[in-house]
N, C-alpha and C. Protein backbone atom coordinates (compact mmCIF):
# COMPACT_ATOMS: atom_id res chain seq x y z
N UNK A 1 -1.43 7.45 19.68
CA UNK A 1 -0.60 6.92 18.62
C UNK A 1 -1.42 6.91 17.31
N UNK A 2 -0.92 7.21 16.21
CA UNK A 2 -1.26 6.96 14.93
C UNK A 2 -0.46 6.17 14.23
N UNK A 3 -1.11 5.38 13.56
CA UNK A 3 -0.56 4.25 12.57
C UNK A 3 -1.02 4.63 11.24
N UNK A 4 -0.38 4.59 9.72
CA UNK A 4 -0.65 4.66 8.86
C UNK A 4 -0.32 3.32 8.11
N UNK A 5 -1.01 2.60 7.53
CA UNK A 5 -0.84 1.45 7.02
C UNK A 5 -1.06 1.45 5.60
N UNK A 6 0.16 1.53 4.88
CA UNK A 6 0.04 1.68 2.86
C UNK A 6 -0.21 -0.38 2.67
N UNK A 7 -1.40 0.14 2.00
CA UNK A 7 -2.42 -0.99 1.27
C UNK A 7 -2.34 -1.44 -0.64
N UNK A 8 -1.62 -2.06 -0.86
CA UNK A 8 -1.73 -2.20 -2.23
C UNK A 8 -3.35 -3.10 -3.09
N UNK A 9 -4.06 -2.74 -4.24
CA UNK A 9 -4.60 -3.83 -4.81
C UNK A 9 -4.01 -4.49 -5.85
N UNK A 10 -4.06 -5.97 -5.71
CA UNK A 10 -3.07 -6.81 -6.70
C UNK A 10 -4.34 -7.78 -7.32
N UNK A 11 -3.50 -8.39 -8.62
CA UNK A 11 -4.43 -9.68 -8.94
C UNK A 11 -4.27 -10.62 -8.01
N UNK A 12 -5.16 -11.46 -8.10
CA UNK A 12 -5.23 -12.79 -6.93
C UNK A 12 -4.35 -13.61 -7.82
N UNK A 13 -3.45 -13.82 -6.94
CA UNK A 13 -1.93 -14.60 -7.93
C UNK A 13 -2.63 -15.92 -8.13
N UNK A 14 -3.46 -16.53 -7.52
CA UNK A 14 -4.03 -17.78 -7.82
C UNK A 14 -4.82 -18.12 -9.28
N UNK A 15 -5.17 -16.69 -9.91
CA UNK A 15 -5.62 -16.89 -11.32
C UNK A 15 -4.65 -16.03 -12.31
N UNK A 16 -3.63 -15.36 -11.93
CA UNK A 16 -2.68 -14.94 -12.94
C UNK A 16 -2.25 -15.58 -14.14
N UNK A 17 -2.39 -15.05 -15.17
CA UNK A 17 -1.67 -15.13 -16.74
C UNK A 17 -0.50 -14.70 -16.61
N UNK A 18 0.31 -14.72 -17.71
CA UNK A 18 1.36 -14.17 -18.36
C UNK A 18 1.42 -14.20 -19.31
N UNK A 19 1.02 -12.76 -20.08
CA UNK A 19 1.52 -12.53 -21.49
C UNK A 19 2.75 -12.70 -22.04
N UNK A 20 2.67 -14.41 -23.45
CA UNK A 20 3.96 -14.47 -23.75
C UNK A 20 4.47 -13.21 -24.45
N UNK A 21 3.62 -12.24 -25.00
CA UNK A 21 4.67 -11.20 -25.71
C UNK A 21 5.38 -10.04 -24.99
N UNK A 22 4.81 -9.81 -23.80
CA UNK A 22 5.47 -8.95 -23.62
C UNK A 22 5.81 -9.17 -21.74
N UNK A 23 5.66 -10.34 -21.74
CA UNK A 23 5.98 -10.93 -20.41
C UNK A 23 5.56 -10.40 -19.06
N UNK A 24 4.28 -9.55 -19.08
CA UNK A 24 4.15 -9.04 -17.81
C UNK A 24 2.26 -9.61 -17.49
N UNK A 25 2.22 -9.69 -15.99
CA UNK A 25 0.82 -9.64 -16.03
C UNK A 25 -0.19 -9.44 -16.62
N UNK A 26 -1.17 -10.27 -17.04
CA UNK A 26 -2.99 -10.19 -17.44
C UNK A 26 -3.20 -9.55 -16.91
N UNK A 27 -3.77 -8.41 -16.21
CA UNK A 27 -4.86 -8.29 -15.26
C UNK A 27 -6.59 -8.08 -15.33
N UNK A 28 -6.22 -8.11 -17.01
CA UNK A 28 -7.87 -7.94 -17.57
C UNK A 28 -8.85 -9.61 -16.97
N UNK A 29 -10.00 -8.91 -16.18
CA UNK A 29 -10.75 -10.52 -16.06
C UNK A 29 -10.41 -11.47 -15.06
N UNK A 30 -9.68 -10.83 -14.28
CA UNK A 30 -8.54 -11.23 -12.77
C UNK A 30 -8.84 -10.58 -11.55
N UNK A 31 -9.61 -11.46 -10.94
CA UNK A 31 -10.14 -10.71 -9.63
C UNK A 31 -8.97 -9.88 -8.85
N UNK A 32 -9.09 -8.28 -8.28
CA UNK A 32 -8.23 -8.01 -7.18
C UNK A 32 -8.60 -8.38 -5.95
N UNK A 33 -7.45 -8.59 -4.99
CA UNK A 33 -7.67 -8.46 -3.68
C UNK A 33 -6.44 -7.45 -3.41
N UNK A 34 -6.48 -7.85 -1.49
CA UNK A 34 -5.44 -6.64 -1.46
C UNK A 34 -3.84 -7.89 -0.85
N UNK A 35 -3.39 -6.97 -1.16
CA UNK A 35 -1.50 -7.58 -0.79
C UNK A 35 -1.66 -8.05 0.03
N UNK A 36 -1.54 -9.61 0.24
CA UNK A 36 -1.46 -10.44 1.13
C UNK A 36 -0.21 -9.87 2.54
N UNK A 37 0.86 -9.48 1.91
CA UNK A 37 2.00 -8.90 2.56
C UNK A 37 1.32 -7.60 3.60
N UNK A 38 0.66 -6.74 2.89
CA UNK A 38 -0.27 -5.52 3.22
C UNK A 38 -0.97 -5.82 4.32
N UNK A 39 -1.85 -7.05 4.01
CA UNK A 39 -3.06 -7.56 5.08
C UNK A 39 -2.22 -7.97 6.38
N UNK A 40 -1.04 -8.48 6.43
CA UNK A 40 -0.07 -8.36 7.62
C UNK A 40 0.35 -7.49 8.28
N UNK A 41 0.57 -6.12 7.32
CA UNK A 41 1.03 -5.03 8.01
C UNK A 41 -0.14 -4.82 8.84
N UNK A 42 -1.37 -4.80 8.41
CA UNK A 42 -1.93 -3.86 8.85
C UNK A 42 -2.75 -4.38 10.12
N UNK A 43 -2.62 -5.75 10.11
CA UNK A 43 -3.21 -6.58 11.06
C UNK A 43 -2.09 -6.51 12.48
N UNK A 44 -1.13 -5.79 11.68
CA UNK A 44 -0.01 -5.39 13.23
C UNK A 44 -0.11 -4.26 13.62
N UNK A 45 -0.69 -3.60 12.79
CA UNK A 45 -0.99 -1.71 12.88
C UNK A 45 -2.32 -1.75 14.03
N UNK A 46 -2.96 -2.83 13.57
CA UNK A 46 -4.18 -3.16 14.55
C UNK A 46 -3.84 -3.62 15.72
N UNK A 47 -2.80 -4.79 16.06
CA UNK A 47 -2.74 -5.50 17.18
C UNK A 47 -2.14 -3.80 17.89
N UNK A 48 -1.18 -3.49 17.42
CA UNK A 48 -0.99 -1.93 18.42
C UNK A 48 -1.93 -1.17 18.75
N UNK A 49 -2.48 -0.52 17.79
CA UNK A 49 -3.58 -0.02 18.81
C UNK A 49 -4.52 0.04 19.46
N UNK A 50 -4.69 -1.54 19.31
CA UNK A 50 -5.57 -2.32 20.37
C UNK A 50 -4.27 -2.63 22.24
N UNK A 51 -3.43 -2.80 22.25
CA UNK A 51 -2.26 -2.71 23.16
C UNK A 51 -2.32 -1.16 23.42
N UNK A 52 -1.89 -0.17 22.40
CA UNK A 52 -1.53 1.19 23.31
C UNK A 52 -2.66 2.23 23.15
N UNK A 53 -3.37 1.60 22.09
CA UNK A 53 -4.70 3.04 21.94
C UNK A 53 -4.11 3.68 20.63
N UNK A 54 -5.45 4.36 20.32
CA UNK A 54 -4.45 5.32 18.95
C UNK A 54 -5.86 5.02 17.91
N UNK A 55 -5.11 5.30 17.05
CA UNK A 55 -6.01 5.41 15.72
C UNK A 55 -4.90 4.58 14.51
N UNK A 56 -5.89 3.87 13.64
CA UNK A 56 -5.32 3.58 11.95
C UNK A 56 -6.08 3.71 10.95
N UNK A 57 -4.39 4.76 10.31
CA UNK A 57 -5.61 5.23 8.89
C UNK A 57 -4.90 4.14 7.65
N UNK A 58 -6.00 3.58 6.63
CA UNK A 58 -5.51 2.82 5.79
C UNK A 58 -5.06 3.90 4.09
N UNK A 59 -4.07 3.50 3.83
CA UNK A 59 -3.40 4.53 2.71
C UNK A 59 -3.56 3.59 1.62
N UNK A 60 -3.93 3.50 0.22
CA UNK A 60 -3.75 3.52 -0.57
C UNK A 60 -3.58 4.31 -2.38
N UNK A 61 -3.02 3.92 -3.12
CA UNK A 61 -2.79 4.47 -4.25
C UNK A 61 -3.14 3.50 -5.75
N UNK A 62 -4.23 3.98 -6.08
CA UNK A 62 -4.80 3.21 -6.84
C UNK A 62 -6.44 3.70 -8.28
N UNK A 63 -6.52 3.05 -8.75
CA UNK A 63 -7.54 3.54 -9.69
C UNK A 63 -8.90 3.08 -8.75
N UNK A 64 -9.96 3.69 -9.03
CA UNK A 64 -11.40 3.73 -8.13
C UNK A 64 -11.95 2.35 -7.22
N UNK A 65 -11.72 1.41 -8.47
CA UNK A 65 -11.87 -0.22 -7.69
C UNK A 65 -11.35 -0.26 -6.66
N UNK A 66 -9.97 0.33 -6.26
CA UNK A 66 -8.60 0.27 -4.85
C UNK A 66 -9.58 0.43 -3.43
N UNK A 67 -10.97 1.02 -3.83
CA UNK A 67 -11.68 1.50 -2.53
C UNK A 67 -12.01 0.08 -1.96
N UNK A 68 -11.98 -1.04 -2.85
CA UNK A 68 -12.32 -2.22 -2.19
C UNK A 68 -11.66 -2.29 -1.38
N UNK A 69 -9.76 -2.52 -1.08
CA UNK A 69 -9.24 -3.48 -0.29
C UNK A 69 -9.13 -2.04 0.81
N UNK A 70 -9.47 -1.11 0.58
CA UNK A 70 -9.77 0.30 1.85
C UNK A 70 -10.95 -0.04 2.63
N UNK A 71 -12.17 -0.64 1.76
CA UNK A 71 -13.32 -1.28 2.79
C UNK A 71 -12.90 -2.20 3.38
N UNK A 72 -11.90 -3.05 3.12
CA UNK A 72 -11.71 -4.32 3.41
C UNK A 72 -10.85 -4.23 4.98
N UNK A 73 -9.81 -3.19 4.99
CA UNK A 73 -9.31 -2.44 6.19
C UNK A 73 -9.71 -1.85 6.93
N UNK A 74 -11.00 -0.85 6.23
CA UNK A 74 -12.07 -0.52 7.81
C UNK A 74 -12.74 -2.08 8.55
N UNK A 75 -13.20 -3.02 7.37
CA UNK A 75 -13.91 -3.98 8.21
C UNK A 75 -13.05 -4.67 9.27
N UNK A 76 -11.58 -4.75 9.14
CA UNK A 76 -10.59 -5.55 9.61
C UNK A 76 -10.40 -4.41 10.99
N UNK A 77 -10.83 -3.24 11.27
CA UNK A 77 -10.67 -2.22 11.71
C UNK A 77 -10.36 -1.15 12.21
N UNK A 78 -9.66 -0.74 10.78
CA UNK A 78 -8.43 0.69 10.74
C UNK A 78 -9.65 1.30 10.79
N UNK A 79 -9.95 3.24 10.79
CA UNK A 79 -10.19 3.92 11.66
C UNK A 79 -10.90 4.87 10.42
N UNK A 80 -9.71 4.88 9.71
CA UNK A 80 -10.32 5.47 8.32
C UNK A 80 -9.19 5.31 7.23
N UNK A 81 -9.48 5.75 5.89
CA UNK A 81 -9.24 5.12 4.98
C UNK A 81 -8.96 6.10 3.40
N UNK A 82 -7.84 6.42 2.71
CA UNK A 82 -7.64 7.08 2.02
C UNK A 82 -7.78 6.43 0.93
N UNK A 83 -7.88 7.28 -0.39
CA UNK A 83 -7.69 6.77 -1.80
C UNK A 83 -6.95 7.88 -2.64
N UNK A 84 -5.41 7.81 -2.87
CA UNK A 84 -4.69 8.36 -3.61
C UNK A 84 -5.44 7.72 -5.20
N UNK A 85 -6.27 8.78 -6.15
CA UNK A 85 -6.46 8.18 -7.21
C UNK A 85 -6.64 9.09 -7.97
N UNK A 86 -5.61 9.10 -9.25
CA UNK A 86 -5.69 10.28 -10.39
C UNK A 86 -5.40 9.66 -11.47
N UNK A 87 -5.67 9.85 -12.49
CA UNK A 87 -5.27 9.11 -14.12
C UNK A 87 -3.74 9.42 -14.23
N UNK A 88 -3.18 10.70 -14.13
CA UNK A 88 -1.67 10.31 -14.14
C UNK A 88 -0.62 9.69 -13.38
N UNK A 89 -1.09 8.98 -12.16
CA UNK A 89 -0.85 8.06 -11.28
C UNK A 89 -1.12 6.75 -11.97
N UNK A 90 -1.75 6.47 -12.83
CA UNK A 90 -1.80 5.66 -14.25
C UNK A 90 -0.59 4.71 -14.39
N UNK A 91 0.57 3.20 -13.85
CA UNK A 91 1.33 3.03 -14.84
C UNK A 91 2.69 3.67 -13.98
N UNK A 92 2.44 4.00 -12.82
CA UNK A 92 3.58 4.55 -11.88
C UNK A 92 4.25 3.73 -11.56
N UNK A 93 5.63 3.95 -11.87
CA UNK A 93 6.63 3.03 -11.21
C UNK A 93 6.80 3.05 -9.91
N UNK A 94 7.83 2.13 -9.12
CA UNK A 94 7.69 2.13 -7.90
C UNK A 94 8.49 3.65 -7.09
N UNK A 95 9.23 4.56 -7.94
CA UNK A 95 9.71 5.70 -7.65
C UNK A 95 8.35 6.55 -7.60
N UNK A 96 7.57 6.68 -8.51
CA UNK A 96 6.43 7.92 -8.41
C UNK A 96 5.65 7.31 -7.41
N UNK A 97 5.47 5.81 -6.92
CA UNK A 97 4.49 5.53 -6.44
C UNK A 97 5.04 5.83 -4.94
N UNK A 98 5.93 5.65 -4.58
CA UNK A 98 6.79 5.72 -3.23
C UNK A 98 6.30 7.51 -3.23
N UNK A 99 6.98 7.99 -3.64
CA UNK A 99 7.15 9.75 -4.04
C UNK A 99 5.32 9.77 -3.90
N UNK A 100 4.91 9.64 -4.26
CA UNK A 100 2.83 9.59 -4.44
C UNK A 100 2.56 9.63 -2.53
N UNK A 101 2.66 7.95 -2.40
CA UNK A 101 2.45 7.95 -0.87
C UNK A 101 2.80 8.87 0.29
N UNK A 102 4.33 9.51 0.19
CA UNK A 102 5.02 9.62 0.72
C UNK A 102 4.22 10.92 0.75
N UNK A 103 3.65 11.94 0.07
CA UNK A 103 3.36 13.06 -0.40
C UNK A 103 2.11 12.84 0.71
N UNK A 104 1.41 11.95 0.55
CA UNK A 104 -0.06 11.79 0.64
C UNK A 104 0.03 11.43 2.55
N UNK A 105 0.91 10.53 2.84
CA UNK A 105 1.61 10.49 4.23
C UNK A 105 1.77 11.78 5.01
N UNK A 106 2.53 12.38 4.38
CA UNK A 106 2.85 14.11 4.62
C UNK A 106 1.95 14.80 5.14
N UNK A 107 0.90 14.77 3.98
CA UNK A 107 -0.65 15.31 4.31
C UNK A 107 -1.28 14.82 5.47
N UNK A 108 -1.53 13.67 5.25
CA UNK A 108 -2.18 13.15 6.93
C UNK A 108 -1.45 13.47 8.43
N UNK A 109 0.08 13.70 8.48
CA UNK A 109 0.71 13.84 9.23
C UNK A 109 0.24 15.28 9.56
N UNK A 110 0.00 16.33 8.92
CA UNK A 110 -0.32 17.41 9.05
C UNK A 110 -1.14 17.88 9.65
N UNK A 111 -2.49 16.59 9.33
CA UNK A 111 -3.65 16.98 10.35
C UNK A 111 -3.62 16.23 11.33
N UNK A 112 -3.25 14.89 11.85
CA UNK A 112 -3.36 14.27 12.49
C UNK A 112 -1.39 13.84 12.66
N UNK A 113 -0.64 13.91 13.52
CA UNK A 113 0.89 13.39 13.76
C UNK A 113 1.09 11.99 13.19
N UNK A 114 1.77 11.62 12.38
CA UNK A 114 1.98 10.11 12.21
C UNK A 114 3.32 9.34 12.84
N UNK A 115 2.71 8.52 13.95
CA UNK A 115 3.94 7.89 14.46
C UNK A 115 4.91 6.88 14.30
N UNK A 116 3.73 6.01 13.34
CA UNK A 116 4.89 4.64 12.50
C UNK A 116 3.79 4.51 11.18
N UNK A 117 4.71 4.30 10.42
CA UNK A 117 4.20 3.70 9.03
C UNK A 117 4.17 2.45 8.65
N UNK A 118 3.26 1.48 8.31
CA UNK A 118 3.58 0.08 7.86
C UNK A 118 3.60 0.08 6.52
N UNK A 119 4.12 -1.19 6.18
CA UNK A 119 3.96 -1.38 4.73
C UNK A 119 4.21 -3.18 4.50
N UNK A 120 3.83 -3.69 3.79
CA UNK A 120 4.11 -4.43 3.57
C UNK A 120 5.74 -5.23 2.76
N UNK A 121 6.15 -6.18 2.73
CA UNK A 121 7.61 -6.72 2.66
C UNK A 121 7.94 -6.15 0.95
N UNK A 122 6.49 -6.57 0.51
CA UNK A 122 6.48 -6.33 -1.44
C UNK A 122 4.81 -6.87 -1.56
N UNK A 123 5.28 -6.15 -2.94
CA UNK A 123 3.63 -6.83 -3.87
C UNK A 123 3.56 -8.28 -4.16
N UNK A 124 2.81 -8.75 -4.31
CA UNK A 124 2.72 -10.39 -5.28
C UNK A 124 2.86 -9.94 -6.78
N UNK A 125 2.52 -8.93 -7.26
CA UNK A 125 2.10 -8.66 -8.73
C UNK A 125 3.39 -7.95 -9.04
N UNK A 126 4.59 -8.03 -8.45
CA UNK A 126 5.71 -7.60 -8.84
C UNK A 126 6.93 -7.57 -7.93
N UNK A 127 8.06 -8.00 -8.38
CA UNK A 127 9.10 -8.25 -6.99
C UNK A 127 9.78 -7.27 -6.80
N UNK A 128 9.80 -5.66 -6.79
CA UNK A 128 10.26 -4.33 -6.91
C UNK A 128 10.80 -4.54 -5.26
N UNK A 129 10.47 -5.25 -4.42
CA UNK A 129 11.25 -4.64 -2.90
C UNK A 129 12.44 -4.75 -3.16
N UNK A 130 12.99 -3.46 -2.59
CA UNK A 130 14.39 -3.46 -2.12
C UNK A 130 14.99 -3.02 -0.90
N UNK A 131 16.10 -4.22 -0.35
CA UNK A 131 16.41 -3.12 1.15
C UNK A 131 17.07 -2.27 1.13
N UNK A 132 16.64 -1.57 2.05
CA UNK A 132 17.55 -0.40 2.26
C UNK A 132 18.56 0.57 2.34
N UNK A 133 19.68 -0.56 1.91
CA UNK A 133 20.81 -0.12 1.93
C UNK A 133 21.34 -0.25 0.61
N UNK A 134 20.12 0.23 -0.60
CA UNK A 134 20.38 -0.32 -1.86
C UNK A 134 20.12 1.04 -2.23
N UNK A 135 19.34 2.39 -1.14
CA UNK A 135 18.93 3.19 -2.25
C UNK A 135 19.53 4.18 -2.37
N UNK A 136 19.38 4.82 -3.54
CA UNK A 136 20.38 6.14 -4.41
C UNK A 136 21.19 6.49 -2.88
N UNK A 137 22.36 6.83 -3.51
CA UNK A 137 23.28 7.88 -2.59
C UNK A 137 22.35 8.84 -2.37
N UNK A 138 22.28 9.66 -1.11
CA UNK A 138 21.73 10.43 -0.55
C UNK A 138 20.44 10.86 -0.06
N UNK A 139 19.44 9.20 -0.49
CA UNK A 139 18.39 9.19 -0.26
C UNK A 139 18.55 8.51 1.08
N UNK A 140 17.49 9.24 2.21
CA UNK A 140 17.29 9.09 3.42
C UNK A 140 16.22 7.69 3.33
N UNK A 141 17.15 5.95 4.29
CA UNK A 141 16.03 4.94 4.16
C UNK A 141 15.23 5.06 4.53
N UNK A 142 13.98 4.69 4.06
CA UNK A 142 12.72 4.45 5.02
C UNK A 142 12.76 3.57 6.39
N UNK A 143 13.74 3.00 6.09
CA UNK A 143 13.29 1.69 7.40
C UNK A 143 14.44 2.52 8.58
């Protein structure tokens, strides 16, 4: 079995700002960790293949720092560990970023079969989840 587990890095909501002008997150000077939501998935990606055997690779998409909460998933102990990271990935909404993973998923499936994907419920650093039965006509759900 293979597990792929998508890993976000967020600010630690415990020291978050909010800029009154333009109403969105500080993140300058704001420690990251990784998605509390994330650290669940992946701690179930683990309890499986400790039960059936297999391998977990940890996925993320992120600027260079992101390699933290990827160390943070080998120590917890997924198997190995990606870093989707390019400057025009810069500022991606949750469409390019889905479309990003999904690409990068693809790839791993190629060399190695991927049998379930985790993810976490949503980010802390933004409430973008949506279920499933919300997306575009003719888009195939994830879940």
């Amino acid at each position: 079995m293979h597990f792929v587990c998508c890993i976000k890095q967020v600010p630690d909501t415990s020291e978050v700002k909010i800029d009154p002008a333009s109403n969105t997150l500080v993140r300058s000077g704001v420690e990251s960790i990784a998605n509390p939501f994330d650290v669940v998935a992946l701690e179930e990606a683990l309890r499986l293949k400790e039960r059936y055997g297999g391998r977990v690779t940890a996925l993320a998409m992120g600027p260079p720092q992101a390699e933290e909460v990827l160390r943070e998933a080998l120590s917890l102990g997924a198997d190995e560990a990606i870093l989707l990271s390019d400057r025009p990935f810069a500022g991606a909404d949750t469409l390019a970023t889905s479309y990003t993973l999904v690409k990068g998923i693809e790839k791993i499936h190629r060399e190695h079969p991927v049998d379930l994907i985790f993810c976490g419920k949503q980010a802390i650093d933004g409430d973008t989840a949506r279920p499933a039965r919300e997306w575009p006509p003719g888009w195939d759900s994830p879940c």
